[in-house]
C-alpha atoms as a PDB file:
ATOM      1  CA  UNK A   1      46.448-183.407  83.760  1.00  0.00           C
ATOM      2  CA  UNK A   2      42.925-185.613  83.422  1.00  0.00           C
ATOM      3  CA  UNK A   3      43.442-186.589  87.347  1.00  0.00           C
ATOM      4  CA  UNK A   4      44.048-182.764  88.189  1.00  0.00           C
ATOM      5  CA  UNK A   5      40.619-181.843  86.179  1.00  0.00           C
ATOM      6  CA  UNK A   6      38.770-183.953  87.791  1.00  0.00           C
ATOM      7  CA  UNK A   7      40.064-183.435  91.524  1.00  0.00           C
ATOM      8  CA  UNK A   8      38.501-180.010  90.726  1.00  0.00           C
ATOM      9  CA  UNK A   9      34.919-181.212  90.425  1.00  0.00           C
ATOM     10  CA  UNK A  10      35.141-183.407  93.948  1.00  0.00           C
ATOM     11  CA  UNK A  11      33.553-182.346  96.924  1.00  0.00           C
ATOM     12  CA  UNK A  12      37.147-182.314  98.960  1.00  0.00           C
ATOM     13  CA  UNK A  13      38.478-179.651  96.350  1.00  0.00           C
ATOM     14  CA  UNK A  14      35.569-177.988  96.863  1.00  0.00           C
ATOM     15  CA  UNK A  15      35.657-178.129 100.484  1.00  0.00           C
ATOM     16  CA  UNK A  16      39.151-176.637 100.771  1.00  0.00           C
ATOM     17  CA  UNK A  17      38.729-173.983  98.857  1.00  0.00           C
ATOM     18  CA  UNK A  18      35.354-172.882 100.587  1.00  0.00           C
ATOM     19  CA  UNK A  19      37.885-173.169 103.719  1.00  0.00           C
ATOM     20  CA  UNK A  20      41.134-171.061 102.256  1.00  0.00           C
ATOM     21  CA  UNK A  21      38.363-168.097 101.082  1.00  0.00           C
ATOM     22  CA  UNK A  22      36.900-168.381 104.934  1.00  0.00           C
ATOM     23  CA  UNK A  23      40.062-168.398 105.882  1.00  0.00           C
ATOM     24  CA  UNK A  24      41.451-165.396 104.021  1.00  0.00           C
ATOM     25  CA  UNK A  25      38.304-163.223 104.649  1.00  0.00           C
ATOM     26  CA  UNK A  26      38.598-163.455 108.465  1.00  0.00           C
ATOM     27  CA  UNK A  27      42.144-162.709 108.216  1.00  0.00           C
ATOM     28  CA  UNK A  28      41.593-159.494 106.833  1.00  0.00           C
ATOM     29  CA  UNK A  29      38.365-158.811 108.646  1.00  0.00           C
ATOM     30  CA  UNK A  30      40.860-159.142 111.736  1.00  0.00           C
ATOM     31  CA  UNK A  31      43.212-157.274 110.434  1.00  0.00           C
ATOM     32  CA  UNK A  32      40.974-154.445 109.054  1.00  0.00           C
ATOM     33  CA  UNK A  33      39.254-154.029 112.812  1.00  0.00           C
ATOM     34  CA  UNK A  34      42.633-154.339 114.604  1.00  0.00           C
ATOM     35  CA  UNK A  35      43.874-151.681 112.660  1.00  0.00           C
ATOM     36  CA  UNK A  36      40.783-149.484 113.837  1.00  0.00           C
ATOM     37  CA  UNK A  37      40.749-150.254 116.941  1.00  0.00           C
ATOM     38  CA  UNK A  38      44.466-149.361 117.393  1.00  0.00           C
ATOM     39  CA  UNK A  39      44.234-146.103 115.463  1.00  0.00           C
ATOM     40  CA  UNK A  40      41.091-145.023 117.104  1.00  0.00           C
ATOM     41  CA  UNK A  41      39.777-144.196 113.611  1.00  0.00           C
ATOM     42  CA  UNK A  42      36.812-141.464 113.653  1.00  0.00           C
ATOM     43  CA  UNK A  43      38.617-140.804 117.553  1.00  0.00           C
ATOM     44  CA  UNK A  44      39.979-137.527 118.450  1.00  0.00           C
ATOM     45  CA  UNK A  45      40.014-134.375 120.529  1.00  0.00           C
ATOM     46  CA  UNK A  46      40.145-130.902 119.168  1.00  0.00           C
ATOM     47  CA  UNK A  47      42.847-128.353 119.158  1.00  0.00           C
ATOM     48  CA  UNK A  48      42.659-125.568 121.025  1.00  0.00           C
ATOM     49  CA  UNK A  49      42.980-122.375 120.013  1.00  0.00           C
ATOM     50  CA  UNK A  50      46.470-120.771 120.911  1.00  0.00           C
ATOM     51  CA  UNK A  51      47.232-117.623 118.529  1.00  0.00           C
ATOM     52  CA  UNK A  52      47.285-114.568 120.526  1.00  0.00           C
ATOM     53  CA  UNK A  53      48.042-116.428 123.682  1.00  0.00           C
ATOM     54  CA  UNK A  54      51.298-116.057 125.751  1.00  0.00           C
ATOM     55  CA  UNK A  55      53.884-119.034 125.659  1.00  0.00           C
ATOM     56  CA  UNK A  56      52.912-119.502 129.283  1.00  0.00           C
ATOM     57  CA  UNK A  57      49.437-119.976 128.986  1.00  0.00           C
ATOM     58  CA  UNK A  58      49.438-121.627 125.951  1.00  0.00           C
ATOM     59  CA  UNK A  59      51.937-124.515 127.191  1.00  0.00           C
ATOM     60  CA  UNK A  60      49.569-124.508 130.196  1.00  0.00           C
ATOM     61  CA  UNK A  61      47.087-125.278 127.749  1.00  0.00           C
ATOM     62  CA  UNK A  62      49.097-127.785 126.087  1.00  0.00           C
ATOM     63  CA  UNK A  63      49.829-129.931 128.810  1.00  0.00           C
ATOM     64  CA  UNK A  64      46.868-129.853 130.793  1.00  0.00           C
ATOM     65  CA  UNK A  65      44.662-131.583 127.647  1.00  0.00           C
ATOM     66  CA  UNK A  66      47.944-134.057 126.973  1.00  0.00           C
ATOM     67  CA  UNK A  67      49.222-132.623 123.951  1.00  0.00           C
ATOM     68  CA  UNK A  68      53.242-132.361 123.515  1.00  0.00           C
ATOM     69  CA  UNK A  69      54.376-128.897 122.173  1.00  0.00           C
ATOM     70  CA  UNK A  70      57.297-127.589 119.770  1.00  0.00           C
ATOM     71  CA  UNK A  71      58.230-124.140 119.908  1.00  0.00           C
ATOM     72  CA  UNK A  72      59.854-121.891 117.275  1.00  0.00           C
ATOM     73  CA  UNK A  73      60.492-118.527 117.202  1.00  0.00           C
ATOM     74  CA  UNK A  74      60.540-115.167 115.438  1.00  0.00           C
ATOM     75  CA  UNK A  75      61.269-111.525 115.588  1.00  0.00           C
ATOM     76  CA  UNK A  76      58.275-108.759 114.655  1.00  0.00           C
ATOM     77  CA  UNK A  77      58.796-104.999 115.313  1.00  0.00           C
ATOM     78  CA  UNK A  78      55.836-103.813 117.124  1.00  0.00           C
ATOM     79  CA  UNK A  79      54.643-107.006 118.264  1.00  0.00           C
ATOM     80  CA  UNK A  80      54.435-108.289 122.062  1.00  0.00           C
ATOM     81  CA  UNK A  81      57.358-110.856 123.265  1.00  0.00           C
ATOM     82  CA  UNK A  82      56.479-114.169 124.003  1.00  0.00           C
ATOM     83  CA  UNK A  83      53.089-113.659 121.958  1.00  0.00           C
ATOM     84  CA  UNK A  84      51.783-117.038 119.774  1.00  0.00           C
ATOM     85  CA  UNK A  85      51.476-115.984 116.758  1.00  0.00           C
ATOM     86  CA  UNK A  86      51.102-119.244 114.092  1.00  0.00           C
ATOM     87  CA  UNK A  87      49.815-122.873 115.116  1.00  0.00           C
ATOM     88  CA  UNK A  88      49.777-126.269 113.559  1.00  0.00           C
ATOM     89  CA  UNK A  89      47.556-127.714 113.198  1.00  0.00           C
ATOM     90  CA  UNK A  90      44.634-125.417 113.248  1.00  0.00           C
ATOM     91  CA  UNK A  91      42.508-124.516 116.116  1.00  0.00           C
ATOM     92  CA  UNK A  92      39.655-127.045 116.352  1.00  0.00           C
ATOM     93  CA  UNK A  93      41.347-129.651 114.352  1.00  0.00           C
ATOM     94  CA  UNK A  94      40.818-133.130 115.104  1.00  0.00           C
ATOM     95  CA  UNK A  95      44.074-134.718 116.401  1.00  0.00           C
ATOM     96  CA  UNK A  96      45.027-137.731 118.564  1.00  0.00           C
ATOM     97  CA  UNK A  97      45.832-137.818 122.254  1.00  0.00           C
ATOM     98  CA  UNK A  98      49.819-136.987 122.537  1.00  0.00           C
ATOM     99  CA  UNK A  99      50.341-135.443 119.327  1.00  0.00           C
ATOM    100  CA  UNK A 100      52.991-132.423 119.017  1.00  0.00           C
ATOM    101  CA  UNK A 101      51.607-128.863 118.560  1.00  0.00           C
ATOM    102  CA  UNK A 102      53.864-126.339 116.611  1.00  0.00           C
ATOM    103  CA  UNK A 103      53.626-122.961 117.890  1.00  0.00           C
ATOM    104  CA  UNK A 104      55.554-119.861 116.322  1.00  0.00           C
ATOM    105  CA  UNK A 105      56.060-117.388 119.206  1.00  0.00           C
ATOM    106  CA  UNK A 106      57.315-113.749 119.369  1.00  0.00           C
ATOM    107  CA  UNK A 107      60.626-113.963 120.455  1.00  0.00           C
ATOM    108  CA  UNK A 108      61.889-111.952 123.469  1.00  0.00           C
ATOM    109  CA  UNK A 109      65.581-111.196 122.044  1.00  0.00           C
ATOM    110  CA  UNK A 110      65.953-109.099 119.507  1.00  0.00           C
ATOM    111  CA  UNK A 111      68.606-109.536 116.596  1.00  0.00           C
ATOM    112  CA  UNK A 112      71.832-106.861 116.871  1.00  0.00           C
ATOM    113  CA  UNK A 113      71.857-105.465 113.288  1.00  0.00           C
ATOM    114  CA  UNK A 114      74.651-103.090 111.672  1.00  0.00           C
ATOM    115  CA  UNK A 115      73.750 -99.319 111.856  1.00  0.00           C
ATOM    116  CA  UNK A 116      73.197 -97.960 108.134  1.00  0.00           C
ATOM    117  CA  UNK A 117      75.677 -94.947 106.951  1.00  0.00           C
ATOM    118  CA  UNK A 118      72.679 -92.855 106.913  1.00  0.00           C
ATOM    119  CA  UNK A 119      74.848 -89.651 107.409  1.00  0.00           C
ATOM    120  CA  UNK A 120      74.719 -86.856 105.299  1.00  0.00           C
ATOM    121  CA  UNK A 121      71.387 -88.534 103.888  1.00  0.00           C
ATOM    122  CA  UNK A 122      68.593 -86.005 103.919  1.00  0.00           C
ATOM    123  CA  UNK A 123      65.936 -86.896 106.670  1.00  0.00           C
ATOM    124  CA  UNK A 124      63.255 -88.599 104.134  1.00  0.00           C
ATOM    125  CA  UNK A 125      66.338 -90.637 102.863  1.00  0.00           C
ATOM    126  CA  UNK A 126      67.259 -91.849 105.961  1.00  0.00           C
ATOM    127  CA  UNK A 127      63.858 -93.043 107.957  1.00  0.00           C
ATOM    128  CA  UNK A 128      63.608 -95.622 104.218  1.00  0.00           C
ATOM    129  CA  UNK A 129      67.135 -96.976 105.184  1.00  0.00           C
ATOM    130  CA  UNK A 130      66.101 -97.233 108.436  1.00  0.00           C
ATOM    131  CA  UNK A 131      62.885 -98.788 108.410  1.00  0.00           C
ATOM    132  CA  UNK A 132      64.742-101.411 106.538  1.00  0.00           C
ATOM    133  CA  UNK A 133      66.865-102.345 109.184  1.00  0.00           C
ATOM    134  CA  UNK A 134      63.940-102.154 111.480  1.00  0.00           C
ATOM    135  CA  UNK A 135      65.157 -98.851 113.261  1.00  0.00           C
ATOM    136  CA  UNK A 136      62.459 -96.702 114.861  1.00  0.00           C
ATOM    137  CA  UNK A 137      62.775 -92.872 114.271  1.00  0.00           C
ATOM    138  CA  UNK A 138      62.343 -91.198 117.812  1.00  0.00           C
ATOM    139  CA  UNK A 139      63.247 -87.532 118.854  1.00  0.00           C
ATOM    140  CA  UNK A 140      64.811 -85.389 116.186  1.00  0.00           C
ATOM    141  CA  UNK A 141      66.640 -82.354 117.259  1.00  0.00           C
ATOM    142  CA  UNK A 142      68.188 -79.157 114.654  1.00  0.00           C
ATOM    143  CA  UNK A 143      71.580 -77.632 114.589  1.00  0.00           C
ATOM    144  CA  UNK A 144      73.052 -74.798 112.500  1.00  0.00           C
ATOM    145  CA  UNK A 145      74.201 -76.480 109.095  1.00  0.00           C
ATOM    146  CA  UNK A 146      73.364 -74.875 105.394  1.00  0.00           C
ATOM    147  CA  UNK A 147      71.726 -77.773 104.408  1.00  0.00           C
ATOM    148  CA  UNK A 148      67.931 -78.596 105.669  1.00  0.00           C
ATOM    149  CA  UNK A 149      66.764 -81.982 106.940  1.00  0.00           C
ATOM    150  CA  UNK A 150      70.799 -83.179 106.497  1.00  0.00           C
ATOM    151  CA  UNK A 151      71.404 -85.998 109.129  1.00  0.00           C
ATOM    152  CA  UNK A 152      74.624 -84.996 111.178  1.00  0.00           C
ATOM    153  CA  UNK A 153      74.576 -87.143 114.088  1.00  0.00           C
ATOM    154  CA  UNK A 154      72.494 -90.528 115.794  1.00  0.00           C
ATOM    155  CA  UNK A 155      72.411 -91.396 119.767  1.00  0.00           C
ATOM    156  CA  UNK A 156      71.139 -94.429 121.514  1.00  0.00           C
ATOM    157  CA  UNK A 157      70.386 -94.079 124.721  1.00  0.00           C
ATOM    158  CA  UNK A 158      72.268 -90.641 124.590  1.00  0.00           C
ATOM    159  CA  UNK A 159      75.457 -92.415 122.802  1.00  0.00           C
ATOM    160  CA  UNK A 160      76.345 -91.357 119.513  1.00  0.00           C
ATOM    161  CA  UNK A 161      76.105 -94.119 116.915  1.00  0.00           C
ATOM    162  CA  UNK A 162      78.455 -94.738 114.467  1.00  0.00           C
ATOM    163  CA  UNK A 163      78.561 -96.732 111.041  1.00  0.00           C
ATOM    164  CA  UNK A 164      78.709-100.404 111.364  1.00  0.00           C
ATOM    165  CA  UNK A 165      77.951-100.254 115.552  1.00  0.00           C
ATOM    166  CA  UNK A 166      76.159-103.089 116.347  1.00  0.00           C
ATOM    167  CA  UNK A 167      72.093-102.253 117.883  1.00  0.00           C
ATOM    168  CA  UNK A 168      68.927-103.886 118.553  1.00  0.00           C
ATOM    169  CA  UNK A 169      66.785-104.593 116.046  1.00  0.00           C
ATOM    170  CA  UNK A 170      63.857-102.452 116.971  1.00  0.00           C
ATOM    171  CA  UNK A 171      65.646 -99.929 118.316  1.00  0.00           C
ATOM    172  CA  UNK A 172      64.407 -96.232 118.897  1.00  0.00           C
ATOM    173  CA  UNK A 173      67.466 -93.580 117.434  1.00  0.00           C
ATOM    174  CA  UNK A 174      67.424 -90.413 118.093  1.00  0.00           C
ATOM    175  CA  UNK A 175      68.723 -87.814 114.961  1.00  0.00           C
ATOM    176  CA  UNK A 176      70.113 -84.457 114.783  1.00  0.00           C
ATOM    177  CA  UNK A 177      69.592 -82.826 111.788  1.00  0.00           C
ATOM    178  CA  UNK A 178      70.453 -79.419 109.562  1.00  0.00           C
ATOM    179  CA  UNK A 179      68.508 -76.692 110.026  1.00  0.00           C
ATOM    180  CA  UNK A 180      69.543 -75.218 106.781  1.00  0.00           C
ATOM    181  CA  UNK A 181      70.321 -71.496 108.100  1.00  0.00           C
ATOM    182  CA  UNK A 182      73.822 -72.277 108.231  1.00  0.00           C
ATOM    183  CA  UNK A 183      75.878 -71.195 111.229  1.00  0.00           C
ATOM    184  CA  UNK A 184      75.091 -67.918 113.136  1.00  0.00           C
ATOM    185  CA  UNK A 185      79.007 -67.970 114.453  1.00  0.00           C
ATOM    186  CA  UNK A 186      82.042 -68.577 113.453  1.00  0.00           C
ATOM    187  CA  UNK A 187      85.535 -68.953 115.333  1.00  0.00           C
ATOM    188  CA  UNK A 188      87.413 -66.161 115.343  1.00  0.00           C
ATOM    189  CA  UNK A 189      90.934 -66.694 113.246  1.00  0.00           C
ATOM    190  CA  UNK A 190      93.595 -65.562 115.332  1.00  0.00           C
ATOM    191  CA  UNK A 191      95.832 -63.221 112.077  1.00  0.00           C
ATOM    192  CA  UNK A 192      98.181 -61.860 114.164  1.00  0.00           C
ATOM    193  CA  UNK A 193     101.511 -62.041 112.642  1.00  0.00           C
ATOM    194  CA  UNK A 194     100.363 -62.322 109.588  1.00  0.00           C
ATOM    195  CA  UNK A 195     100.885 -59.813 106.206  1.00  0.00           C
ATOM    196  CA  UNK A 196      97.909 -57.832 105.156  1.00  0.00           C
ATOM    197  CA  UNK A 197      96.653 -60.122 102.398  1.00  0.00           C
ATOM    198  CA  UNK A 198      97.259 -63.275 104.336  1.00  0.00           C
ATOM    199  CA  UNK A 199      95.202 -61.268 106.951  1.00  0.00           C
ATOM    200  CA  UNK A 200      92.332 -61.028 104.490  1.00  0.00           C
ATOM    201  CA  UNK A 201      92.188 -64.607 103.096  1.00  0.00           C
ATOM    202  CA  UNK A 202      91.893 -65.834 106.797  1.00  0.00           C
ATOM    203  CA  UNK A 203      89.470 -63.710 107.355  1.00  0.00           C
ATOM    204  CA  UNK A 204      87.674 -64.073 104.731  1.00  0.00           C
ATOM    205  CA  UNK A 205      88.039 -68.446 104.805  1.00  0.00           C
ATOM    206  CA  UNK A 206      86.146 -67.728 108.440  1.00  0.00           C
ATOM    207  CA  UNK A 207      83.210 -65.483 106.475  1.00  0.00           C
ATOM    208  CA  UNK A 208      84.681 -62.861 108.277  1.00  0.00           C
ATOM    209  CA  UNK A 209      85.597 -59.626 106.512  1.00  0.00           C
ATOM    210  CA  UNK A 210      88.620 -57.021 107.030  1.00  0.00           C
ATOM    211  CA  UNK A 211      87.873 -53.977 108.382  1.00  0.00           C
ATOM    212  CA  UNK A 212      89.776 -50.640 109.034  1.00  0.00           C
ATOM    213  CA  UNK A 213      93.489 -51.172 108.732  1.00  0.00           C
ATOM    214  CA  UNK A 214      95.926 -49.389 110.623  1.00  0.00           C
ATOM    215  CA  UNK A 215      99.629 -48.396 110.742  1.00  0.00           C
ATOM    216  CA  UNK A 216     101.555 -48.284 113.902  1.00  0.00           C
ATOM    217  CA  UNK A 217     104.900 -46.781 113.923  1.00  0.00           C
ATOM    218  CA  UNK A 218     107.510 -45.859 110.684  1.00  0.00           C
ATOM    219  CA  UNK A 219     106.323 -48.666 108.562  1.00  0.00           C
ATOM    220  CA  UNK A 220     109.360 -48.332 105.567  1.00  0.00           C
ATOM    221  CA  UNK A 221     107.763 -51.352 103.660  1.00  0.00           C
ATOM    222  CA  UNK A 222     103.707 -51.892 103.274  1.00  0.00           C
ATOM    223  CA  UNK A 223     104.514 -55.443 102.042  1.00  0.00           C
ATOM    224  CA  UNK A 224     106.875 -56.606 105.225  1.00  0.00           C
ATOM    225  CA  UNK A 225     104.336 -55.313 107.916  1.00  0.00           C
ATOM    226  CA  UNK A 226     102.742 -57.765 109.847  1.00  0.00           C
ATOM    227  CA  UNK A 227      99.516 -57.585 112.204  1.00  0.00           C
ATOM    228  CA  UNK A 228     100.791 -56.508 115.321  1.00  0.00           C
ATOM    229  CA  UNK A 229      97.196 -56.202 116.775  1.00  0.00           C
ATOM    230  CA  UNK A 230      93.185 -56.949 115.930  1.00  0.00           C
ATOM    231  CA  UNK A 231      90.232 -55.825 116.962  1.00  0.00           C
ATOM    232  CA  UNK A 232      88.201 -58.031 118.076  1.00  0.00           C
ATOM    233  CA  UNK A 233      90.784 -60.169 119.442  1.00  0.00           C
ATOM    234  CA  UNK A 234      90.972 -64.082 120.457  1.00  0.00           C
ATOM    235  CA  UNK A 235      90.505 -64.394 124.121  1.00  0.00           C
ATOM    236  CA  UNK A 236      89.193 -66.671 126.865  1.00  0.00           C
ATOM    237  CA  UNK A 237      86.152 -65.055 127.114  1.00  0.00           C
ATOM    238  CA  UNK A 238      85.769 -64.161 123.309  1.00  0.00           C
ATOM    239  CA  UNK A 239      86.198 -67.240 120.564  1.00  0.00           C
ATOM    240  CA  UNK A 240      83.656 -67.167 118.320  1.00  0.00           C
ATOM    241  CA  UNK A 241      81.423 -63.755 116.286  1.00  0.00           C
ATOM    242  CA  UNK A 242      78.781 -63.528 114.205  1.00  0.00           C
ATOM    243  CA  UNK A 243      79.633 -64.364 110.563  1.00  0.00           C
ATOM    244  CA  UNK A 244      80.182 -60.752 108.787  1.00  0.00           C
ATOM    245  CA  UNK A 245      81.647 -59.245 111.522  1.00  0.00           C
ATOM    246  CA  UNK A 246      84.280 -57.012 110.749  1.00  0.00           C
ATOM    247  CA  UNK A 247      88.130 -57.190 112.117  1.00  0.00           C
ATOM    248  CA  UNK A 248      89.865 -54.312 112.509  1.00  0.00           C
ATOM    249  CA  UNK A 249      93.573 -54.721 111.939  1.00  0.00           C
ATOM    250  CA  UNK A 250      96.824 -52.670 113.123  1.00  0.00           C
ATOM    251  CA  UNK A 251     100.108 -53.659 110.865  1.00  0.00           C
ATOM    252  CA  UNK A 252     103.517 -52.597 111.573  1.00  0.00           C
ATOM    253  CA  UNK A 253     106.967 -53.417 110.781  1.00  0.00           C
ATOM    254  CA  UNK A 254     107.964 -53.338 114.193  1.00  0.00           C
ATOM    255  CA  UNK A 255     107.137 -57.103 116.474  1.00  0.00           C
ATOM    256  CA  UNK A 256     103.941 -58.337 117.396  1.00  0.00           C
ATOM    257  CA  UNK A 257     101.865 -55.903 120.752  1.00  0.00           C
ATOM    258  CA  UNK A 258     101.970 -58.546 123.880  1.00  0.00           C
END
């Protein structure tokens, strides 16, 4: 241990252990310089800016200053296809020669999505649902149905659309709604053959009403007779009447007038 002590206080120790600090320091001075030189530290170019390009020109971009490029996309109602619309990193950032860009991009597909049961929804009810599934509203047409604003029927390009049927998202629907005056005609029930009250009910299940009622012939039974005739009656060129209108009916025991 005495020998060890006092090798410490000679020159040689001394000496070697000026050397081993040199030594270390230039190692890391190296190192530390190396390191900078092969990072480029302080070194870069700046990012240009690519939001609100198209994928075309901003690839263009891309490769012309040496930059590599990764592209994801997304779907936006109302928004142009193909449109950058997010970039990392930032315009103007500082970044080294060959690094990747990430650019978000409009895509040019749009998603199918299920069509809502939006029928017999009132109109307010059924542009929420729709908006939802990012369905545009377009032309909206009226029909005769007792209840205002009801949604009876969707087209797509002049097909009707059903529950479930699979569409664009983004698509423009057209709707055809209630007008909520009801029906201005009604088919007119053929009652022929029928007894007088059965006569009436049909009538009156059509909003129809019974008007004067005849008897043809020796009727023996009021009950038995049937409507032999009616007036108006179903024909080719007569289907439907106004709702109200009257039927005049003609009973008799006898069979049904040709």
């Amino acid at each position: 241990m005495s020998k060890f002590l006092e090798y410490l206080k000679t020159n040689t120790f001394r000496k070697n252990l000026i050397i081993a600090i040199a030594s270390i320091a230039g190692f890391l001075l190296i190192i530390f310089f190396s390191l900078r030189f092969y990072t480029r530290h302080g070194e870069g170019v700046p990012v240009p800016k690519l939001k609100g390009l198209s994928v075309e020109e901003a690839v263009e971009l891309l490769e012309s200053q040496g930059f590599r490029y990764q592209i994801d996309s997304v779907y936006q109602v109302d928004r142009a296809p193909g449109l950058v619309i997010e970039q990392d990193p930032d315009a103007n950032t500082n970044v080294k020669m060959n690094r990747t860009i990430y650019l978000t991009i409009i895509t040019r597909n749009a998603p199918d999505v299920g069509f809502p049961d939006i029928f017999e929804m009132t109109f307010l009810e059924a542009r929420a649902v729709l908006s939802n599934y990012g369905i545009k509203i377009g032309d909206t047409t009226y029909t005769s149905d007792i209840v205002r604003d009801r949604v009876l029927e969707a087209t797509y390009k002049g097909r009707q659309i059903k529950k479930g049927d699979q569409i664009p998202k983004g698509t423009v629907v057209a709707l055809l709604l209630g007008d909520g005056k009801g029906a201005s005609e009604v088919d007119l029930p053929n009652v022929v053959g029928l007894s007088l009250p059965e006569a009436i009910f049909s009538l009156k299940g059509s909003s129809l009403e019974a008007g004067s009622v005849f008897y043809e012939g020796t009727v023996t039974d009021s009950t038995t007779a049937r409507v032999i005739k009616q007036y108006p009656a179903v024909s080719d060129t007569l289907s439907k009447v106004p709702i109200g209108t009257h039927v005049d009916l003609i009973l008799s025991n006898g069979p049904p007038a040709p």
